[in-house]
PDB file of N, CA and C in Angstrom:
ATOM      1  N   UNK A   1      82.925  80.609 123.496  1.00  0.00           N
ATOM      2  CA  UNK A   1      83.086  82.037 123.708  1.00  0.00           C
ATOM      3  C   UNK A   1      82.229  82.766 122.679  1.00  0.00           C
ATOM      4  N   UNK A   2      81.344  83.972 122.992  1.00  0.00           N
ATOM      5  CA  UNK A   2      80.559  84.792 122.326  1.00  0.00           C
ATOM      6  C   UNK A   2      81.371  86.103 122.153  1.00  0.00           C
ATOM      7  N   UNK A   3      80.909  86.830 121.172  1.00  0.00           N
ATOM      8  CA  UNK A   3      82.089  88.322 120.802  1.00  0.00           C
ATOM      9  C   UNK A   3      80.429  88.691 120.616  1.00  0.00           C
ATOM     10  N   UNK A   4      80.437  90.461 120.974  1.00  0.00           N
ATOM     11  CA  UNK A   4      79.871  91.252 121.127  1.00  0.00           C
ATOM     12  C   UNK A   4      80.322  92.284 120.827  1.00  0.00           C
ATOM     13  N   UNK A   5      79.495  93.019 119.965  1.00  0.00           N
ATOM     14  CA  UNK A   5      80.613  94.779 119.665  1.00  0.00           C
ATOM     15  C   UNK A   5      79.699  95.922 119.937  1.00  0.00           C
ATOM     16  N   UNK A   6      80.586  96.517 120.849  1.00  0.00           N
ATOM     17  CA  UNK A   6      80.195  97.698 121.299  1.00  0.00           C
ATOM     18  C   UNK A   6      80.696  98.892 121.082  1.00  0.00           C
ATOM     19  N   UNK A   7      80.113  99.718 120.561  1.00  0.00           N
ATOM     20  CA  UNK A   7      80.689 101.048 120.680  1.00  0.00           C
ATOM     21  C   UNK A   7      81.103 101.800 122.192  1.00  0.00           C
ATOM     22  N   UNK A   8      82.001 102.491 121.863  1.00  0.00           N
ATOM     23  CA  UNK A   8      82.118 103.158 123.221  1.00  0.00           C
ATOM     24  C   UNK A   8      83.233 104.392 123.212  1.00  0.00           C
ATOM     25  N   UNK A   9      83.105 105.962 124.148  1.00  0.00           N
ATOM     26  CA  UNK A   9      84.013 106.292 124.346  1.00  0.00           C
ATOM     27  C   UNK A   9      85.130 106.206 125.469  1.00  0.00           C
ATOM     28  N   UNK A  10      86.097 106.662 125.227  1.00  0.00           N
ATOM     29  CA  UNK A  10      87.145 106.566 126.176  1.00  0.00           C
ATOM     30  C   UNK A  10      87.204 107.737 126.755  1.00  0.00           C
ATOM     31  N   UNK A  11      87.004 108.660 128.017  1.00  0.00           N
ATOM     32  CA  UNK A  11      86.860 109.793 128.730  1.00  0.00           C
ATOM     33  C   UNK A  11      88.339 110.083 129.024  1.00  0.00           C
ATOM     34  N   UNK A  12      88.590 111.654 128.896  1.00  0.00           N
ATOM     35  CA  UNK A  12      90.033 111.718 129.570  1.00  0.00           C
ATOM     36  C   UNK A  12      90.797 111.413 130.591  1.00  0.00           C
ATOM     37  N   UNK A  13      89.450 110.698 131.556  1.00  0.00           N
ATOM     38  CA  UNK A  13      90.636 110.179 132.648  1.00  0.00           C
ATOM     39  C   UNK A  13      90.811 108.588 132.287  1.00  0.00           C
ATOM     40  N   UNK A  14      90.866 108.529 130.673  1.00  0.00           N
ATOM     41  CA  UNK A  14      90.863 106.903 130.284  1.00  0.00           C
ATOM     42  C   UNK A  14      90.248 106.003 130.318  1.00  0.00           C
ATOM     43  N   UNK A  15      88.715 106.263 130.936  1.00  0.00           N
ATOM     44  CA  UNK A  15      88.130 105.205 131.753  1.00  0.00           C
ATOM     45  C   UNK A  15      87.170 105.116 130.492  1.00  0.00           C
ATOM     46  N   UNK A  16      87.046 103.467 130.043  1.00  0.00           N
ATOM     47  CA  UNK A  16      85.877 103.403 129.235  1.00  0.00           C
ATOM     48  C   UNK A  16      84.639 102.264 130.086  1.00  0.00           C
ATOM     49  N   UNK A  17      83.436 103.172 129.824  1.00  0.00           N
ATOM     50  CA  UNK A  17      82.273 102.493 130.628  1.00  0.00           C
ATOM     51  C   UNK A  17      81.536 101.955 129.169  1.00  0.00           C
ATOM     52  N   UNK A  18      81.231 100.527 129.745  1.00  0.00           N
ATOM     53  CA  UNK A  18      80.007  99.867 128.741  1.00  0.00           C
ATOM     54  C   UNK A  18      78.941  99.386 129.587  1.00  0.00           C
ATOM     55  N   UNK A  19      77.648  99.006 128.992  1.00  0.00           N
ATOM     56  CA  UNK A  19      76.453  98.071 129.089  1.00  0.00           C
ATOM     57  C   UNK A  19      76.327  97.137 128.141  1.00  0.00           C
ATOM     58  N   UNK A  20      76.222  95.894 128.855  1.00  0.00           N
ATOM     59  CA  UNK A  20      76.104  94.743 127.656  1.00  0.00           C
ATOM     60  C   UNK A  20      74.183  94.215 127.869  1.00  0.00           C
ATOM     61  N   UNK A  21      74.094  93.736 127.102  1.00  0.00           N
ATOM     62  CA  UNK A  21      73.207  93.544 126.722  1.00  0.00           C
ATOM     63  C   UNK A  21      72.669  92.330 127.723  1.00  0.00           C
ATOM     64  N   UNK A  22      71.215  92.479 128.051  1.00  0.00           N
ATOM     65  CA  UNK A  22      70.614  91.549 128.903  1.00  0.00           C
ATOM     66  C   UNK A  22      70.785  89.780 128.919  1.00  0.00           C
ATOM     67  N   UNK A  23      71.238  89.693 127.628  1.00  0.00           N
ATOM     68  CA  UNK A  23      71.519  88.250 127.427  1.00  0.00           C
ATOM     69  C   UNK A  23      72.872  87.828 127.873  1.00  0.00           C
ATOM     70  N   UNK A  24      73.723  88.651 128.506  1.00  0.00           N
ATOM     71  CA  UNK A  24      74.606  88.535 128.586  1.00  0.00           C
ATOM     72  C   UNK A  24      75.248  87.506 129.848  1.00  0.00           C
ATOM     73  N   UNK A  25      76.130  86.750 129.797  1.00  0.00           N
ATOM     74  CA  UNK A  25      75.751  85.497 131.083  1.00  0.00           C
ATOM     75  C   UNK A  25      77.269  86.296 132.032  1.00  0.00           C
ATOM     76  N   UNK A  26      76.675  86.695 133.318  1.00  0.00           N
ATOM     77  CA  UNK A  26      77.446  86.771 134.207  1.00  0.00           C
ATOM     78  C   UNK A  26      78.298  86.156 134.357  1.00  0.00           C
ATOM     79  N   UNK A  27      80.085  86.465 134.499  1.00  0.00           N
ATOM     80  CA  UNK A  27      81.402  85.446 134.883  1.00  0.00           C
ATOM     81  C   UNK A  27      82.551  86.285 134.049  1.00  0.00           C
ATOM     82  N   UNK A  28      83.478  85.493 134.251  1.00  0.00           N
ATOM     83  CA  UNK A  28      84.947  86.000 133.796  1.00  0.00           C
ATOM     84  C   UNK A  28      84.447  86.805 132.030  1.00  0.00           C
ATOM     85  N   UNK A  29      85.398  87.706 131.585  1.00  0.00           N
ATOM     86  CA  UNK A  29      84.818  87.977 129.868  1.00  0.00           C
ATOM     87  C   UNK A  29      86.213  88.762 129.767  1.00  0.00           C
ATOM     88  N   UNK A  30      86.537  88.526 128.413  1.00  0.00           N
ATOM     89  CA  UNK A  30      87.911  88.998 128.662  1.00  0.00           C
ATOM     90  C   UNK A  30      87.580  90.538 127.349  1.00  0.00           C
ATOM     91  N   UNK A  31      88.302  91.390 127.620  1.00  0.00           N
ATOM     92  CA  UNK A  31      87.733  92.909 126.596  1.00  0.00           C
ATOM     93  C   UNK A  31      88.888  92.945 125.790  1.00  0.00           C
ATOM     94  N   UNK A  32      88.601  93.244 124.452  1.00  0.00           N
ATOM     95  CA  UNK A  32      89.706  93.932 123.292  1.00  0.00           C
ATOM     96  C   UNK A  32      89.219  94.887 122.868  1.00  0.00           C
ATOM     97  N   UNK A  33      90.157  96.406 123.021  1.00  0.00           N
ATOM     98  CA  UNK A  33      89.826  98.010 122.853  1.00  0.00           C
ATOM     99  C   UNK A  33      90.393  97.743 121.618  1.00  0.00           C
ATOM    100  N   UNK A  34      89.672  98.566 120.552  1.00  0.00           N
ATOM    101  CA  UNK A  34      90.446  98.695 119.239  1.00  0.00           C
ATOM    102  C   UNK A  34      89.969 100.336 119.738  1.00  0.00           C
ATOM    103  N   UNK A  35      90.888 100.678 119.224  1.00  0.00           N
ATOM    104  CA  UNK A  35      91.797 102.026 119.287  1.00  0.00           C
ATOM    105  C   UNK A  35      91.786 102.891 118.002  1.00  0.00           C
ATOM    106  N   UNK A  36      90.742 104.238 117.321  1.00  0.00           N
ATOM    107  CA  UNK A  36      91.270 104.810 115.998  1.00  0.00           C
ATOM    108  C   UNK A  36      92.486 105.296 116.029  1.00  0.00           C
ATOM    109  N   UNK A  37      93.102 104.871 114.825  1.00  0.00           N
ATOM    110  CA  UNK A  37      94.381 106.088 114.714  1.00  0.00           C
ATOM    111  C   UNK A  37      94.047 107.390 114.552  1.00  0.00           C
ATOM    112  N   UNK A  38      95.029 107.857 115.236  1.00  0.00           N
ATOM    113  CA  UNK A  38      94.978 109.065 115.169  1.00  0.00           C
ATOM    114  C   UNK A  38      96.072 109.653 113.889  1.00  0.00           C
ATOM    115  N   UNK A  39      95.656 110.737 113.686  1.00  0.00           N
ATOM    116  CA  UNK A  39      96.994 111.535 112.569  1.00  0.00           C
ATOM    117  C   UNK A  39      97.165 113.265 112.437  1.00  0.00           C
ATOM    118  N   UNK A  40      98.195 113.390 112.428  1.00  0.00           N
ATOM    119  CA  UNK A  40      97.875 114.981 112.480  1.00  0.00           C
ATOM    120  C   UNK A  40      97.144 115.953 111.032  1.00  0.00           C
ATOM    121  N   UNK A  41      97.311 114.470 109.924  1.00  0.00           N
ATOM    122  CA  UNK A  41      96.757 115.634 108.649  1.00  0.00           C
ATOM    123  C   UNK A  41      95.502 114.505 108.064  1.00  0.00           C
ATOM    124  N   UNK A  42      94.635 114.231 109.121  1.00  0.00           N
ATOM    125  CA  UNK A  42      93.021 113.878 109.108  1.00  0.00           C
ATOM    126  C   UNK A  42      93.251 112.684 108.305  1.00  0.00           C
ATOM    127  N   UNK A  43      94.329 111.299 108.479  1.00  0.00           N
ATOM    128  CA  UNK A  43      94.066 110.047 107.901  1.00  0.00           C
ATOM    129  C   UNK A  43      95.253 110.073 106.528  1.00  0.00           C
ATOM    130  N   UNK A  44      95.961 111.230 105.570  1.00  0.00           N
ATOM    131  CA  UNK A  44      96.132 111.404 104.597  1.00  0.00           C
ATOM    132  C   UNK A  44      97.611 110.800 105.016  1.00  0.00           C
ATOM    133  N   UNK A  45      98.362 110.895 106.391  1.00  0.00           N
ATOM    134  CA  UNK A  45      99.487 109.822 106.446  1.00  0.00           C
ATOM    135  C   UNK A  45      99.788 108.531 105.523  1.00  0.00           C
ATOM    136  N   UNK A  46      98.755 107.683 106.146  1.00  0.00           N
ATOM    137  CA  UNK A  46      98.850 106.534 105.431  1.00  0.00           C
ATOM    138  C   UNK A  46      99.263 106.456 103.792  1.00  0.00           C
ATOM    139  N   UNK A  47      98.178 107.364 103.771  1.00  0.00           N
ATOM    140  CA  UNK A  47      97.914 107.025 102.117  1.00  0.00           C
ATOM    141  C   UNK A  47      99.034 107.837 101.443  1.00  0.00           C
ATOM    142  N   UNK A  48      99.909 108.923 102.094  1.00  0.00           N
ATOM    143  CA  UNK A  48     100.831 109.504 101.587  1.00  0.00           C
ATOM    144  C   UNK A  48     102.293 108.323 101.078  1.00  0.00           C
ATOM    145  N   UNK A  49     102.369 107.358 102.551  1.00  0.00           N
ATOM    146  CA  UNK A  49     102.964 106.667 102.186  1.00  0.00           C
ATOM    147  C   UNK A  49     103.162 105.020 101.270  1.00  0.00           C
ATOM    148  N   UNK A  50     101.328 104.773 101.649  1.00  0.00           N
ATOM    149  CA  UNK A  50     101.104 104.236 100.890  1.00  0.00           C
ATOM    150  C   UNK A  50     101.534 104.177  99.234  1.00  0.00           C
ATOM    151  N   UNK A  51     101.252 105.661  98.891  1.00  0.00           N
ATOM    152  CA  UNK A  51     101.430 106.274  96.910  1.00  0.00           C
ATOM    153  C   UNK A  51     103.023 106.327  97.049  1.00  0.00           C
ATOM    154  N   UNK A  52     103.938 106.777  98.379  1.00  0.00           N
ATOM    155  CA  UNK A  52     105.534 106.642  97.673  1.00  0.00           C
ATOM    156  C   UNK A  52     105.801 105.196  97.706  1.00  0.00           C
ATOM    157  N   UNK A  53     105.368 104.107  98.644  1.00  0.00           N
ATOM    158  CA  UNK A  53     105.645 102.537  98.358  1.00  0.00           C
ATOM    159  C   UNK A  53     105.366 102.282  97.155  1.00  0.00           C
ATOM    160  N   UNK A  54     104.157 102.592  96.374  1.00  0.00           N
ATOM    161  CA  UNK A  54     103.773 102.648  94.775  1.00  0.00           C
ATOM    162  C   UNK A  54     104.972 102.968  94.243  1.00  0.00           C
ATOM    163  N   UNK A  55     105.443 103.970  94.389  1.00  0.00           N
ATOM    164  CA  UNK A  55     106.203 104.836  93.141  1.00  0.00           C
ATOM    165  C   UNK A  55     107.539 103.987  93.657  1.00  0.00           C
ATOM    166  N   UNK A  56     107.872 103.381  94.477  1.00  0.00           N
ATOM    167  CA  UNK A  56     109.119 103.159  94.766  1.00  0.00           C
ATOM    168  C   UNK A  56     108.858 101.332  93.890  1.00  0.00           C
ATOM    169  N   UNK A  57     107.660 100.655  94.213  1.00  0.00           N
ATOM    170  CA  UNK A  57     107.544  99.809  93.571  1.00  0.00           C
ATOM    171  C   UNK A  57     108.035 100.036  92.040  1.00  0.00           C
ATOM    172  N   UNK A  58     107.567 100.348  91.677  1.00  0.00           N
ATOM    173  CA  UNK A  58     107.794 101.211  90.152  1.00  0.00           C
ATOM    174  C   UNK A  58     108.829 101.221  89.459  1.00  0.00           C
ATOM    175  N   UNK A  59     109.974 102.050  90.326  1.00  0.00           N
ATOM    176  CA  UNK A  59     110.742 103.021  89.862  1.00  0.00           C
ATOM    177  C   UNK A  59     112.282 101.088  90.199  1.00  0.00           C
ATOM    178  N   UNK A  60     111.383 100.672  91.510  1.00  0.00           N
ATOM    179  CA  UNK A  60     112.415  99.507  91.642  1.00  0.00           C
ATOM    180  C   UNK A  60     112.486  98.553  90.868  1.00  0.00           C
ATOM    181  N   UNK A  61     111.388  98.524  89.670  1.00  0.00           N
ATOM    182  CA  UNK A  61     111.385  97.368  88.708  1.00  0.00           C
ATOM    183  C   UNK A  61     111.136  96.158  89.277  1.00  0.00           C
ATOM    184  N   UNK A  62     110.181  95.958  90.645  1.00  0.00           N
ATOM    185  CA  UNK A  62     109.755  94.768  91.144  1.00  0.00           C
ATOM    186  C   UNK A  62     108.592  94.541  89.999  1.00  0.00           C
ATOM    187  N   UNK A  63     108.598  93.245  89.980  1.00  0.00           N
ATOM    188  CA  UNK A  63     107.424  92.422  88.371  1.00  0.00           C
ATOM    189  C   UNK A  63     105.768  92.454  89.678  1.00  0.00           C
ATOM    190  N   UNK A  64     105.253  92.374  88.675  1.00  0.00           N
ATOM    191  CA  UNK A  64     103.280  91.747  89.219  1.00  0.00           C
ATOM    192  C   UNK A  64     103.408  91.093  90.250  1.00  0.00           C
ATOM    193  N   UNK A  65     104.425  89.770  90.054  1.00  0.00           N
ATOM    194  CA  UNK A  65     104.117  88.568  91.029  1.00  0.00           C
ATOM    195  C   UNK A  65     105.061  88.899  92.511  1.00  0.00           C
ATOM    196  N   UNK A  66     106.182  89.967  92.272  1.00  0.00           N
ATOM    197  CA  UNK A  66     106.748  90.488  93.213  1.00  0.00           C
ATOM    198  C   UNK A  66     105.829  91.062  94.643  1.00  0.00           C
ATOM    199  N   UNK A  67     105.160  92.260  93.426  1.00  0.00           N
ATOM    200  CA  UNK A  67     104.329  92.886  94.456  1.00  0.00           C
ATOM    201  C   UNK A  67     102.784  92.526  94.878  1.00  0.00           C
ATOM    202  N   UNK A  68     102.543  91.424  94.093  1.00  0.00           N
ATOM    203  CA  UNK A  68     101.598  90.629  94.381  1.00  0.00           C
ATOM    204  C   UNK A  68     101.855  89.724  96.172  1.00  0.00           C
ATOM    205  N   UNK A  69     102.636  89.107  95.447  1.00  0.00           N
ATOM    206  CA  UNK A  69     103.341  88.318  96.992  1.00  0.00           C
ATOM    207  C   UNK A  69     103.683  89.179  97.952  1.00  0.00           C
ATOM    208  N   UNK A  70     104.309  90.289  97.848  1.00  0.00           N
ATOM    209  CA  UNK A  70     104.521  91.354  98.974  1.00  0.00           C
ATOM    210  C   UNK A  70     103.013  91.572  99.936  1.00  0.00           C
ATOM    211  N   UNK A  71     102.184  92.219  98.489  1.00  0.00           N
ATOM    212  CA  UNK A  71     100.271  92.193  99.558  1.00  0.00           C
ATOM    213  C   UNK A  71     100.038  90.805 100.108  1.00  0.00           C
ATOM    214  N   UNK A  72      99.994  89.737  99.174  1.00  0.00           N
ATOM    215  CA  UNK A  72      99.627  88.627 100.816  1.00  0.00           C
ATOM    216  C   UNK A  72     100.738  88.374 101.824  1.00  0.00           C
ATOM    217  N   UNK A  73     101.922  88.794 101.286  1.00  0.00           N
ATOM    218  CA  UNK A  73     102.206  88.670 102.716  1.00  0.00           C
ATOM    219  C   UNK A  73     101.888  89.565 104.274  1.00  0.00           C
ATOM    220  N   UNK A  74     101.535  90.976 103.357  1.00  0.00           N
ATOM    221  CA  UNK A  74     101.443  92.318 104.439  1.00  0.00           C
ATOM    222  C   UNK A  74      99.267  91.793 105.133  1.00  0.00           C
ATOM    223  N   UNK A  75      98.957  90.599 104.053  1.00  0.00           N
ATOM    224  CA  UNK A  75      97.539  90.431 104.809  1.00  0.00           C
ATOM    225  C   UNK A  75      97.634  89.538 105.917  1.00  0.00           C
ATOM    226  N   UNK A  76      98.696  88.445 105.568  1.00  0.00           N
ATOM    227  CA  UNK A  76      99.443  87.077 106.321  1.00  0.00           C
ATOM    228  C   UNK A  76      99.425  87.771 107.311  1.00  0.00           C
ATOM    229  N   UNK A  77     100.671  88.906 107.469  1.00  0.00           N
ATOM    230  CA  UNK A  77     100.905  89.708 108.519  1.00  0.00           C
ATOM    231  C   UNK A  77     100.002  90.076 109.702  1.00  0.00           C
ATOM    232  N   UNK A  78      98.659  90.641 108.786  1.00  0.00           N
ATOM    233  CA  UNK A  78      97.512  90.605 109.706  1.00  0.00           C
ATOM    234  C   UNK A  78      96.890  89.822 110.612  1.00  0.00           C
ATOM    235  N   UNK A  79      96.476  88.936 109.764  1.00  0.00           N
ATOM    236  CA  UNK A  79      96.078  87.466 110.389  1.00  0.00           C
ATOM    237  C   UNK A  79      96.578  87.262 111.688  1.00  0.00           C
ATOM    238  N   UNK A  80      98.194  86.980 111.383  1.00  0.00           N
ATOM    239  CA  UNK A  80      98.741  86.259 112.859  1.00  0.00           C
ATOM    240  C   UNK A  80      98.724  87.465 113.782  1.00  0.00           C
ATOM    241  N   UNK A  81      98.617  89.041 113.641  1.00  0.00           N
ATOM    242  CA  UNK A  81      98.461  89.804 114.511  1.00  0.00           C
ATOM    243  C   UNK A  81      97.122  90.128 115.486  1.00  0.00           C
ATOM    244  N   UNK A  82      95.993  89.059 114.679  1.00  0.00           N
ATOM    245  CA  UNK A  82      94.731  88.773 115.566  1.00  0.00           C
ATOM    246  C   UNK A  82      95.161  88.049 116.212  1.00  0.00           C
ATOM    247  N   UNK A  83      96.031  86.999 115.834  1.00  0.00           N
ATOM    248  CA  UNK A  83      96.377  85.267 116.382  1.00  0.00           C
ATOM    249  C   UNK A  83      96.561  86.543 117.907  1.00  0.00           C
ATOM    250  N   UNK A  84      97.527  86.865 117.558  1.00  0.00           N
ATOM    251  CA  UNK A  84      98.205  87.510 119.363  1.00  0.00           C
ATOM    252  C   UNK A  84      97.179  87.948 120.129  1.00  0.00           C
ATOM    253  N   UNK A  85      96.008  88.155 119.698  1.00  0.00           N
ATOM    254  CA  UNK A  85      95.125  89.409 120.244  1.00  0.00           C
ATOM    255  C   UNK A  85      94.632  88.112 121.634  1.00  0.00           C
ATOM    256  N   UNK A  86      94.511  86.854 120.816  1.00  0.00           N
ATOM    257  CA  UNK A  86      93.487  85.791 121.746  1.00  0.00           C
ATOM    258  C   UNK A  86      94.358  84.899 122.539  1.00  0.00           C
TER     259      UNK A  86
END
């Protein structure tokens, strides 16, 4: 299997149109839309809650290796959420 990345928009009646590239071999191809988030205050969500998980880290007296292990697990997390994608 070959992966190819394309930009593309999505039109309001949902419909997204692509062109692949001439090398491309005619037959079954299966598509994954990644999707931007959206937010109502331009991205600053995240990171709002991101800085109170900080302060709550903090204030909870979790040690280095606490919140160390917490981030690989929230990357772990990631990982197997590609696993699903395929």
């Amino acid at each position: 299997m070959r992966a190819i990345e394309l930009n593309g928009t999505v039109s309001e009646n949902r419909e997204l149109h692509l062109r692949l590239p001439a090398d491309a071999n005619p037959g079954p191809a299966k598509v994954i839309v990644l999707l931007e988030e959206r937010s109502d205050s331009n991205g600053t969500d995240s990171l709002q809650q991101f800085l109170k998980d900080c302060q709550q880290w903090a204030v909870s007296g979790r040690t280095k290796e606490e919140i160390d292990q917490y981030i690989e697990d929230e990357r772990n997390s990631w990982d197997r959420g590609l696993d699903d994608l395929s």
